[in-house]
Structure formats: structure tokens, C-alpha cells
C-alpha atoms as a PDB file:
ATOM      1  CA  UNK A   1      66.226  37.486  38.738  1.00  0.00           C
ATOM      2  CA  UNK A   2      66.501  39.621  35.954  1.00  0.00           C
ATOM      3  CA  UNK A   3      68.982  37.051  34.217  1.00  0.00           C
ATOM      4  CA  UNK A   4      66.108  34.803  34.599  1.00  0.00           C
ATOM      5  CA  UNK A   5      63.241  36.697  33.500  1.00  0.00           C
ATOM      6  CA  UNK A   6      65.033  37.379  29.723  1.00  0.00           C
ATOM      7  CA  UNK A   7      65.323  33.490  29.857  1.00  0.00           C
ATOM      8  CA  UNK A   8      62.031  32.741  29.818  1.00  0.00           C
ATOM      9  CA  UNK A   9      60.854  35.319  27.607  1.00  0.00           C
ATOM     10  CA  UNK A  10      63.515  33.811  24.404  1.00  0.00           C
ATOM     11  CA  UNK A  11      61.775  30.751  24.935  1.00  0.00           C
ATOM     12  CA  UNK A  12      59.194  29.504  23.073  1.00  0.00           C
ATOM     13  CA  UNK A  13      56.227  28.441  25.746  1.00  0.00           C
ATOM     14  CA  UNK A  14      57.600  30.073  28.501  1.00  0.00           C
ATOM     15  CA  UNK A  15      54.298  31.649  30.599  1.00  0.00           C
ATOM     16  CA  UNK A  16      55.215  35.203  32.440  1.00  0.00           C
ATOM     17  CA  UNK A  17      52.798  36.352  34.596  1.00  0.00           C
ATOM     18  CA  UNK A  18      53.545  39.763  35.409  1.00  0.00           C
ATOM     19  CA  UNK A  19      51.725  42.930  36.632  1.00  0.00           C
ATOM     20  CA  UNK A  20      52.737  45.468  33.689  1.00  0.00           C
ATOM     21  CA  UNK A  21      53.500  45.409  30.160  1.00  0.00           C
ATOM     22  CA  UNK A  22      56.096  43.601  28.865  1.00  0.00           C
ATOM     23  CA  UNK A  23      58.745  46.332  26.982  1.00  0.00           C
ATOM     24  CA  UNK A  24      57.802  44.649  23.218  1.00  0.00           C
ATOM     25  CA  UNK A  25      53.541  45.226  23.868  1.00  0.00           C
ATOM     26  CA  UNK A  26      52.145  47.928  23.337  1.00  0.00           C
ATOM     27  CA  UNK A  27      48.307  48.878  23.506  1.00  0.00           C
ATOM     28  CA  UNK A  28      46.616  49.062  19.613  1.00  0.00           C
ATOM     29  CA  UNK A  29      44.975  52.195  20.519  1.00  0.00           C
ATOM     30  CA  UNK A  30      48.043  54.268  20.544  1.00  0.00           C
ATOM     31  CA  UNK A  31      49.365  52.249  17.127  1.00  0.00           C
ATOM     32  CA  UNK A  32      46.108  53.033  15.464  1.00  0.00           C
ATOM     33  CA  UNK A  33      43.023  54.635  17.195  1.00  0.00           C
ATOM     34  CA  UNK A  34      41.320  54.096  13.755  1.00  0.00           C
ATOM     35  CA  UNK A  35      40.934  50.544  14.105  1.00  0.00           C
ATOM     36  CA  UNK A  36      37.615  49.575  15.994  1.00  0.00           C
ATOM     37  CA  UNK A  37      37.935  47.533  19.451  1.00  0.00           C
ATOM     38  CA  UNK A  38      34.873  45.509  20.285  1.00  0.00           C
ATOM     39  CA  UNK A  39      36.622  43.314  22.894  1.00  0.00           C
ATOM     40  CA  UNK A  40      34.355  40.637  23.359  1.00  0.00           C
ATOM     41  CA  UNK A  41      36.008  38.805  26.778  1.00  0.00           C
ATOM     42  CA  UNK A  42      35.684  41.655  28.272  1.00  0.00           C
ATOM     43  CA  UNK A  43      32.038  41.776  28.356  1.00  0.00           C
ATOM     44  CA  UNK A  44      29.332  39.441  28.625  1.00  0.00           C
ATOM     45  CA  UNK A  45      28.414  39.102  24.671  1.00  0.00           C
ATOM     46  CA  UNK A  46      30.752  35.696  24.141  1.00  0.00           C
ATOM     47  CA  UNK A  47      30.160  31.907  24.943  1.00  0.00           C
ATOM     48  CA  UNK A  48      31.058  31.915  28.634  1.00  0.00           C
ATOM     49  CA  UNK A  49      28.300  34.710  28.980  1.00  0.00           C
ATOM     50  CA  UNK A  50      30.757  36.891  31.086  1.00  0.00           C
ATOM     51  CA  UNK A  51      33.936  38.554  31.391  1.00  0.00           C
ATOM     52  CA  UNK A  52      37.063  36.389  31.505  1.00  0.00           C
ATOM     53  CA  UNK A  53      39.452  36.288  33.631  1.00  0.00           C
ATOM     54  CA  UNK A  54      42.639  38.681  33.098  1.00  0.00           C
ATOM     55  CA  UNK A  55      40.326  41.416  31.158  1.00  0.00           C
ATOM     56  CA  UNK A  56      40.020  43.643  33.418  1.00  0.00           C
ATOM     57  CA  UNK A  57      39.618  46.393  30.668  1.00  0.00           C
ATOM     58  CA  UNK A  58      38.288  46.772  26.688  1.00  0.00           C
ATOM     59  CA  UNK A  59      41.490  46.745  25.080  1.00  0.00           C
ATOM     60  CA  UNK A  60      43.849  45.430  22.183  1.00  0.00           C
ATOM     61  CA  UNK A  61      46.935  44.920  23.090  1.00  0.00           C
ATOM     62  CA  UNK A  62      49.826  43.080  21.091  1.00  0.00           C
ATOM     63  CA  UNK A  63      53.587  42.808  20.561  1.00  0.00           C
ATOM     64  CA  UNK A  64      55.154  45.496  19.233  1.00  0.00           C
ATOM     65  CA  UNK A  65      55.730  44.077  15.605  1.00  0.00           C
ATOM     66  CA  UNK A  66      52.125  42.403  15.237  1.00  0.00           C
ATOM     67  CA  UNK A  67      50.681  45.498  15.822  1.00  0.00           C
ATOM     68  CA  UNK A  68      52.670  47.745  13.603  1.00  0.00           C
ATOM     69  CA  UNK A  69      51.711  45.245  10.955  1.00  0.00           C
ATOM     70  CA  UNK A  70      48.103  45.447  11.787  1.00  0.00           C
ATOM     71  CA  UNK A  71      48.180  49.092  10.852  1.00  0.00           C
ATOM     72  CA  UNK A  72      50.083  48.512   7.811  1.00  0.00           C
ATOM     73  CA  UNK A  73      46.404  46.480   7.214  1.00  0.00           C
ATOM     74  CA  UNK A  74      44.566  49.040   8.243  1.00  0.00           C
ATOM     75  CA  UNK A  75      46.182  51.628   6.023  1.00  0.00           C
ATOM     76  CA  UNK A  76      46.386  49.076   3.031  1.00  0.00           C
ATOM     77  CA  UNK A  77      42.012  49.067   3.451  1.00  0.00           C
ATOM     78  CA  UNK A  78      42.322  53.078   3.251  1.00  0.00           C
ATOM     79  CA  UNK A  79      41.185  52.946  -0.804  1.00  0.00           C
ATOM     80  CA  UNK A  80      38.577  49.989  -0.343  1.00  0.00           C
ATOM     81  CA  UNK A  81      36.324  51.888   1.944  1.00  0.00           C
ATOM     82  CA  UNK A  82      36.789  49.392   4.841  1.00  0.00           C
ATOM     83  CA  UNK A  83      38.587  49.296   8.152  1.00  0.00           C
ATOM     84  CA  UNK A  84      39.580  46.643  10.506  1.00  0.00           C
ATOM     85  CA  UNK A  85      37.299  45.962  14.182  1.00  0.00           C
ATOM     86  CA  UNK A  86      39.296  43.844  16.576  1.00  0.00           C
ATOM     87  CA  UNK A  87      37.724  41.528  19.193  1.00  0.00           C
ATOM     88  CA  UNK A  88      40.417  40.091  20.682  1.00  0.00           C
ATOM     89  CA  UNK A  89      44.425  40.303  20.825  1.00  0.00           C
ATOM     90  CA  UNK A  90      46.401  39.440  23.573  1.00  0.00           C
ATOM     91  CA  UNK A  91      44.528  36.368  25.887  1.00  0.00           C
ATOM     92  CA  UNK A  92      46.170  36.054  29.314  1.00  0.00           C
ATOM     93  CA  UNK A  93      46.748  32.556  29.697  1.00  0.00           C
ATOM     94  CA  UNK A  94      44.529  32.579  32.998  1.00  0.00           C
ATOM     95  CA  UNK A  95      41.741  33.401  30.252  1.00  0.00           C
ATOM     96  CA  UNK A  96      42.784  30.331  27.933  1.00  0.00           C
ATOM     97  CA  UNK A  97      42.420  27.900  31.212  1.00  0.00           C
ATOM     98  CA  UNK A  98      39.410  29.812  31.884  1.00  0.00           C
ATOM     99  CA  UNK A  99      37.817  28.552  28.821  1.00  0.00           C
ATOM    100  CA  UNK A 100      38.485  25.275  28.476  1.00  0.00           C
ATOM    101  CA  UNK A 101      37.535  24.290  32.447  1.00  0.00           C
ATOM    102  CA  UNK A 102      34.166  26.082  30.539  1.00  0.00           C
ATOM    103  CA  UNK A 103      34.355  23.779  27.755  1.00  0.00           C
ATOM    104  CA  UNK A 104      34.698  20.719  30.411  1.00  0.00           C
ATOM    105  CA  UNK A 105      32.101  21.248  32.449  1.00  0.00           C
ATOM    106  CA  UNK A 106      29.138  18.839  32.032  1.00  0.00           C
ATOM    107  CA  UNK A 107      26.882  21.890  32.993  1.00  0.00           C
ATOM    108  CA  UNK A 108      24.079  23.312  31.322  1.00  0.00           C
ATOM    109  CA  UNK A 109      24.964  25.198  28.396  1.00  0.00           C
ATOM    110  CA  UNK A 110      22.745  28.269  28.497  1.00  0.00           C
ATOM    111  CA  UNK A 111      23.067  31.362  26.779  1.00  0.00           C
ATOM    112  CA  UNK A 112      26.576  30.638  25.633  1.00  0.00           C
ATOM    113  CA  UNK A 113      24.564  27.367  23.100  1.00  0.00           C
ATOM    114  CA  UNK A 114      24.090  30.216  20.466  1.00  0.00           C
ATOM    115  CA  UNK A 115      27.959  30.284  19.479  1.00  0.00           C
ATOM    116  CA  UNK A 116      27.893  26.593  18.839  1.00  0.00           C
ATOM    117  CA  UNK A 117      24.420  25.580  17.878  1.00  0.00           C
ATOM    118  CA  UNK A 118      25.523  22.381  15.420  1.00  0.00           C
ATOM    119  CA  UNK A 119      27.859  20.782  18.227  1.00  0.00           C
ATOM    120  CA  UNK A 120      28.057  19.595  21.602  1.00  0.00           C
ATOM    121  CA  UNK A 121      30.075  21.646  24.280  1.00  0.00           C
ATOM    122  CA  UNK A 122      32.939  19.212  24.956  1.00  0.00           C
ATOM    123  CA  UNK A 123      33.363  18.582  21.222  1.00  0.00           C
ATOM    124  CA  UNK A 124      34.873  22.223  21.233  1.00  0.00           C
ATOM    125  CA  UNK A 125      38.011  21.171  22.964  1.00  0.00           C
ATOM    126  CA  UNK A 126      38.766  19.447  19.670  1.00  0.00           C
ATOM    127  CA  UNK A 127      39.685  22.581  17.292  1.00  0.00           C
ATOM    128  CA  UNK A 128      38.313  25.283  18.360  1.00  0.00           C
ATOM    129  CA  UNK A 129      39.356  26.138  22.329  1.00  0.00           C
ATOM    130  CA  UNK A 130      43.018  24.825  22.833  1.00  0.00           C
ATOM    131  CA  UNK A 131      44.859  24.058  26.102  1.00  0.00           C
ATOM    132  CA  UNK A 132      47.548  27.293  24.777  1.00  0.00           C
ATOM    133  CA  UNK A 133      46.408  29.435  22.214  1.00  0.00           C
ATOM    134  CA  UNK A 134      49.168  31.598  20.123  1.00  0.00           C
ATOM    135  CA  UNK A 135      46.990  34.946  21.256  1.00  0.00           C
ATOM    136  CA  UNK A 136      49.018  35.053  24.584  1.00  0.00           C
ATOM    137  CA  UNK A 137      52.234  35.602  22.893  1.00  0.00           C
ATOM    138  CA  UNK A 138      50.818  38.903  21.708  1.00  0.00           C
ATOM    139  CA  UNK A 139      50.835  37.912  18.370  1.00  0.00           C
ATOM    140  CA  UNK A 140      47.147  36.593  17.315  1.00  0.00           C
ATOM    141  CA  UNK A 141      44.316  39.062  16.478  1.00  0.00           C
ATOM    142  CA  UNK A 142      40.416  37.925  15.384  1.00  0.00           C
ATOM    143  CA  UNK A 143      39.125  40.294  13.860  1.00  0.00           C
ATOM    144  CA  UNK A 144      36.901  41.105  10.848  1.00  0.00           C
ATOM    145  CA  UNK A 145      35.358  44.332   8.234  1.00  0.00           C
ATOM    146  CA  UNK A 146      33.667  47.261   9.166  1.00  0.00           C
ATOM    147  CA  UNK A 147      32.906  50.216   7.104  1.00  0.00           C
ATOM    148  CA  UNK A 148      35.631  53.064   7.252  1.00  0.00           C
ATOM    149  CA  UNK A 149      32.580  55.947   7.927  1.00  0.00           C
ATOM    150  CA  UNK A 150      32.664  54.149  11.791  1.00  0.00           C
ATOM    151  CA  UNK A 151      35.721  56.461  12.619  1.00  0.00           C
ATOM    152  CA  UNK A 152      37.401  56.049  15.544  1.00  0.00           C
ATOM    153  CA  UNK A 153      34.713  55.208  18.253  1.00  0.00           C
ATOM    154  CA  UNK A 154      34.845  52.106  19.744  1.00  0.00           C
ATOM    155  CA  UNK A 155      32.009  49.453  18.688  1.00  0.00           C
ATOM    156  CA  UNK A 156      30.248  47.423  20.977  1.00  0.00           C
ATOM    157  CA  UNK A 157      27.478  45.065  19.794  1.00  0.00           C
ATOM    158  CA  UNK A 158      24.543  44.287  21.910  1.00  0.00           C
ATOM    159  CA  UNK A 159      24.064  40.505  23.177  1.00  0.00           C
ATOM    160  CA  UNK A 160      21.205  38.903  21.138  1.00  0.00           C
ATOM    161  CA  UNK A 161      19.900  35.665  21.683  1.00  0.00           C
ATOM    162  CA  UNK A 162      19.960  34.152  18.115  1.00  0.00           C
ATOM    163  CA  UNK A 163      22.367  31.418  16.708  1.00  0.00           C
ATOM    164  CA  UNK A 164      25.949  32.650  15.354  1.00  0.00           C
ATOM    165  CA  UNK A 165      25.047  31.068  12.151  1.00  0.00           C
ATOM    166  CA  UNK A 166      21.539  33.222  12.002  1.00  0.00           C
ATOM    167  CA  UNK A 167      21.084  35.577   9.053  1.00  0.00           C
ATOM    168  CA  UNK A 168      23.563  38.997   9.574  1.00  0.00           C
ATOM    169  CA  UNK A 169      20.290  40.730  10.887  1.00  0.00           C
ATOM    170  CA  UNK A 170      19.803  38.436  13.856  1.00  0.00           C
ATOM    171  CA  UNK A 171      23.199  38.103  14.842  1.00  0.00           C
ATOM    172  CA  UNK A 172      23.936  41.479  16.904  1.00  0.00           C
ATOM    173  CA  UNK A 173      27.021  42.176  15.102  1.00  0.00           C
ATOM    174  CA  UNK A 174      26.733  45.840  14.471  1.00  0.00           C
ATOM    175  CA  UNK A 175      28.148  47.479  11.618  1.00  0.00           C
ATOM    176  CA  UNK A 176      30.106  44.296  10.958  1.00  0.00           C
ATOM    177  CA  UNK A 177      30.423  43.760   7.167  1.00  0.00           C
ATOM    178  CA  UNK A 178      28.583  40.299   6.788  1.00  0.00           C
ATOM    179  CA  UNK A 179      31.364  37.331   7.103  1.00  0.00           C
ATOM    180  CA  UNK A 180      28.382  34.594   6.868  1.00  0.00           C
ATOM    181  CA  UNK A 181      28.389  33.717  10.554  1.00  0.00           C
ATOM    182  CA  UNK A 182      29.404  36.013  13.924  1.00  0.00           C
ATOM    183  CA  UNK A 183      32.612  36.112  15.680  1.00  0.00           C
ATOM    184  CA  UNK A 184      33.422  33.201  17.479  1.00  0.00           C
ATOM    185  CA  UNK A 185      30.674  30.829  15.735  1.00  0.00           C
ATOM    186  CA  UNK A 186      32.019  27.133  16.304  1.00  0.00           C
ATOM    187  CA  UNK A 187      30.487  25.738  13.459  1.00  0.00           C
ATOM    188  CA  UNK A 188      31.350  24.426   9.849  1.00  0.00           C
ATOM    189  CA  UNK A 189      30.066  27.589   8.043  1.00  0.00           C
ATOM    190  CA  UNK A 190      33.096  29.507   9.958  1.00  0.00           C
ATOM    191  CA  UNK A 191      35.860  27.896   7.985  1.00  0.00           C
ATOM    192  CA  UNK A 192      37.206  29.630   5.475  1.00  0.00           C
ATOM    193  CA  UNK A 193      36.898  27.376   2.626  1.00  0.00           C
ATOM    194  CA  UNK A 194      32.416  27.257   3.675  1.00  0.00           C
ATOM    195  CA  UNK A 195      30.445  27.355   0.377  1.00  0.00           C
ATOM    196  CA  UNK A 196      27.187  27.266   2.767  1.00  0.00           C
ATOM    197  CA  UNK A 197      27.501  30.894   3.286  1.00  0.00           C
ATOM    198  CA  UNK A 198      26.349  33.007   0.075  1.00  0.00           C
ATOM    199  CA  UNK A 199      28.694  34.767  -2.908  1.00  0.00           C
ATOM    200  CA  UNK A 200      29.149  38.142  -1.009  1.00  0.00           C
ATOM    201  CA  UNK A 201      30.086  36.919   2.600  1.00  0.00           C
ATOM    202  CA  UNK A 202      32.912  34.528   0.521  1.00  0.00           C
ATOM    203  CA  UNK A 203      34.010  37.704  -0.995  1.00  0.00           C
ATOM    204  CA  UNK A 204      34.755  40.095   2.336  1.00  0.00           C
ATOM    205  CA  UNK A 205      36.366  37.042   3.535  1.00  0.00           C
ATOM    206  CA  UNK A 206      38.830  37.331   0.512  1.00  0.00           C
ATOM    207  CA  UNK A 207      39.270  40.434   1.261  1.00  0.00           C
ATOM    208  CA  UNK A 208      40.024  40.494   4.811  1.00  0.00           C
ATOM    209  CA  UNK A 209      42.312  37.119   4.047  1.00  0.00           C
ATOM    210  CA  UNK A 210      44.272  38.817   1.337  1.00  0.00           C
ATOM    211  CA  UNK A 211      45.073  42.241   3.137  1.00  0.00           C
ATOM    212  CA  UNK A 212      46.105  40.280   5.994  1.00  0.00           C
ATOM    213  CA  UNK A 213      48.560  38.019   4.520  1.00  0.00           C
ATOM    214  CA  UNK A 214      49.990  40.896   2.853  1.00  0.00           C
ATOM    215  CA  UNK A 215      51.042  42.012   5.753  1.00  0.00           C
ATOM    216  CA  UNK A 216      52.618  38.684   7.171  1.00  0.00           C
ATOM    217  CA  UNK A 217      49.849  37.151   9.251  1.00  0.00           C
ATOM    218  CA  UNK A 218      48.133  33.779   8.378  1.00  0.00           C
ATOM    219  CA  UNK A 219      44.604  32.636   8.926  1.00  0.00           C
ATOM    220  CA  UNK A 220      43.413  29.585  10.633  1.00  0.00           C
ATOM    221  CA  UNK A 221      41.075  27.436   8.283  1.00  0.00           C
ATOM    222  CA  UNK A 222      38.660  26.869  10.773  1.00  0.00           C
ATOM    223  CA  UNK A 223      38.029  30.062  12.112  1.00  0.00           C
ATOM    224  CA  UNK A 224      37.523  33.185   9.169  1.00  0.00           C
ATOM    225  CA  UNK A 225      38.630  35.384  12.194  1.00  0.00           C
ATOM    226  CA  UNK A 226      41.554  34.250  13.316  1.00  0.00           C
ATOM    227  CA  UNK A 227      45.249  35.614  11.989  1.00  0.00           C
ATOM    228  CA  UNK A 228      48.335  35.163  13.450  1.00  0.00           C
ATOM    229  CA  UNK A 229      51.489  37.437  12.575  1.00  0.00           C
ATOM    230  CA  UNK A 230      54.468  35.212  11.714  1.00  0.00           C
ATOM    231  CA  UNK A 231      57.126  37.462  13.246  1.00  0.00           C
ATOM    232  CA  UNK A 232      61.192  36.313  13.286  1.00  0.00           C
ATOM    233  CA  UNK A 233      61.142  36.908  16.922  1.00  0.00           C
ATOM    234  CA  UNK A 234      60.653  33.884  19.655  1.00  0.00           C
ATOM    235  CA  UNK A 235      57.486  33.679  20.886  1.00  0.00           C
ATOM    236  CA  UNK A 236      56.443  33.707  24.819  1.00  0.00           C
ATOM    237  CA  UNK A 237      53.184  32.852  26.305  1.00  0.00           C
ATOM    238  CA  UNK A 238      52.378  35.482  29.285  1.00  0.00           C
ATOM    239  CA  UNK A 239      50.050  35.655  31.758  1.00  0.00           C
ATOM    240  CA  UNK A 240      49.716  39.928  32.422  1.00  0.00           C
ATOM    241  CA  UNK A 241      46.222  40.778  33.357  1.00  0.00           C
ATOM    242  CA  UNK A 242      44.504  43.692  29.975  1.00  0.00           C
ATOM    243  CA  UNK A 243      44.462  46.958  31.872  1.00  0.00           C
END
């Protein structure tokens, strides 16, 4: 059993569902309690409108290398005055399925039609919620700006009702530095080449996009959120409930 366990975790799309934490994860907080956790599928402020299954807790946790790297970010932002807010890391794979049975349901789309105002529901599965998403392998982080005066405390923002793509003061993101749309807006304006969003939301996205590929992650063009650490080591897709 054990012989076969190590198998499946060198290969690349290999799902382990297990009960604890793998030996290479490790829970952000204890890498760097200064970086902000506003886990979003853990509450009911995201599209679904409700906690997702496999987050049973508000908490960052990644592989071992992604997250030393994240605090290699975090201390690179020490002389800008910013700091990093994460709001999401490692996705159980029970999540990912989660989501996309959402995204296929011919339902009504309540609440959730805030975070995609511009498209239709379905039309998500095409670029925005995937079938396997590289954030259960531990390695994938969204994340965005916040002011470094926040400290340590973690950041919740309240649910709100307006469109992601509403101006910052609608949006009921916080003390979020202004990115030109909220987390987890499926819309044009969240790609990181938009011109639609004004000079200064452009320029945090520089900024965020700069200290993280210093740092070896890469962004995904059509979310300003989304980095993924390119790590030598295999990847595995897992399946451990966030405790």
C-alpha cells in the first residue's frame, strides 16, 4: 500500500484523497502569519453562494515549495508598503467537481449572477471553471494587494449584492487595493491585458504580476488573480478535505 501511495503521488494527475496532510503541504499560516487569508469557499461570499465542499475550515494551505516562495513575495512587498491577501490555495478536487456540476445546472442563477454579470452561466465552463484546476496540486494561489498597516488579522469581506465589475466602493472587497474588478469576476475586464479598467488599477496589477514572477509563479491571462508556482517537482492532484 505504501509502495502504491508514492506511485501516485510522482505522477502527474494522480487524485489522493486522504484524511491528513500530505508530508510536502503545509498550512500558510505557519509559513507567514503576515499574509492575509480571506478564504472565500469557505464562506458564502463566492458564486455558488455557499461553502464548498472539502473546506471545512478558513485556511491556505499549499505545497511546501509554493508556499515558501509566496513569502519570499511577501517579504519582497516589505519596502512598497503592500502585503499579499490570499483567497484561495489548495482546492480539493471534490470542490473543483463541485463547481462545475454548479456551472451545469440550468437553474436559476441567483445571488451568485453578480460574479459574472456580462455572460451566461454555462459559458463559464469555457475558461474560467475547468474540469481539474492546478490549485489541487497545492501549487496555485489567487490572490491580490492589501495595505501592509492590515497586520496579521485575518480579512473577511462582507457579501454585497453589486456586480464584480462595480466601482471598488460597491464591490465589498475590504481593504483590497483596487485591481479594477473583485476576486473571481468572470468577465473581460479581469484579464490582465483589460484597458477598460482605469491607469491606477493597471498599475497594482503590475505590481502584484511582477513580484510574483520574481518569485517563480506565472499568472493566468484571464484571471489578474490567479498564479501558479512552476516548481521542478511532479505535480499531484489530491482530494484532502482544508482543516
Amino acid at each position: 500500500m505504501a509502495a502504491l501511495l508514492a506511485l501516485m503521488t510522482a505522477i502527474p494527475g494522480a487524485a489522493l484523497a486522504q484524511a491528513g496532510l500530505p508530508a510536502d503541504f503545509v498550512h500558510l499560516r505557519a509559513v507567514d502569519p503576515g499574509i492575509v487569508q480571506d478564504i472565500r469557499y469557505a464562506g458564502s461570499n463566492n458564486f455558488l453562494g455557499r461553502p464548498i465542499e472539502g473546506y471545512e475550515a478558513p485556511e491556505c494551505i499549499l505545497r511546501r515549495d509554493a508556499a515558501a516562495a509566496l513569502k519570499r513575495v511577501q517579504a519582497d512587498l516589505a519596502g512598497t508598503g503592500f502585503a499579499l491577501k490570499v483567497y484561495d490555495c489548495y482546492r480539493p478536487e471534490r470542490a473543483v467537481r463541485a463547481m462545475v456540476r454548479w456551472a451545469k445546472d440550468a437553474g436559476p442563477d441567483g445571488a451568485g449572477k453578480r460574479f459574472y454579470p456580462r455572460l451566461a452561466k454555462r459559458s463559464l465552463l469555457a475558461g474560467y471553471i475547468a474540469a481539474r484546476s492546478r490549485h489541487s496540486t497545492g501549487t496555485a494561489v489567487d490572490l491580490t494587494l492589501v495595505a501592509r498597516t492590515q497586520g496579521h488579522a485575518t480579512s473577511a469581506a462582507p457579501p454585497v449584492v453589486a456586480p464584480c465589475i462595480a466601482p471598488a466602493s460597491q464591490r465589498g472587497d475590504g481593504e483590497s487595493i483596487d485591481m479594477g474588478t473583485g476576486f473571481d469576476c468572470f468577465d473581460r475586464n479581469s484579464h490582465s491585458n483589460a484597458r477598460d479598467i482605469g491607469t491606477e488599477a493597471r498599475r497594482w496589477r503590475a505590481v502584484l504580476a511582477a513580484a510574483m514572477r520574481k518569485q517563480g509563479f506565472r499568472g493566468y491571462y484571464r484571471e489578474w488573480w490567479h498564479f501558479s508556482y512552476a516548481g521542478a517537482a511532479p505535480v499531484a492532484y489530491y482530494d484532502f478535505p482544508i482543516r
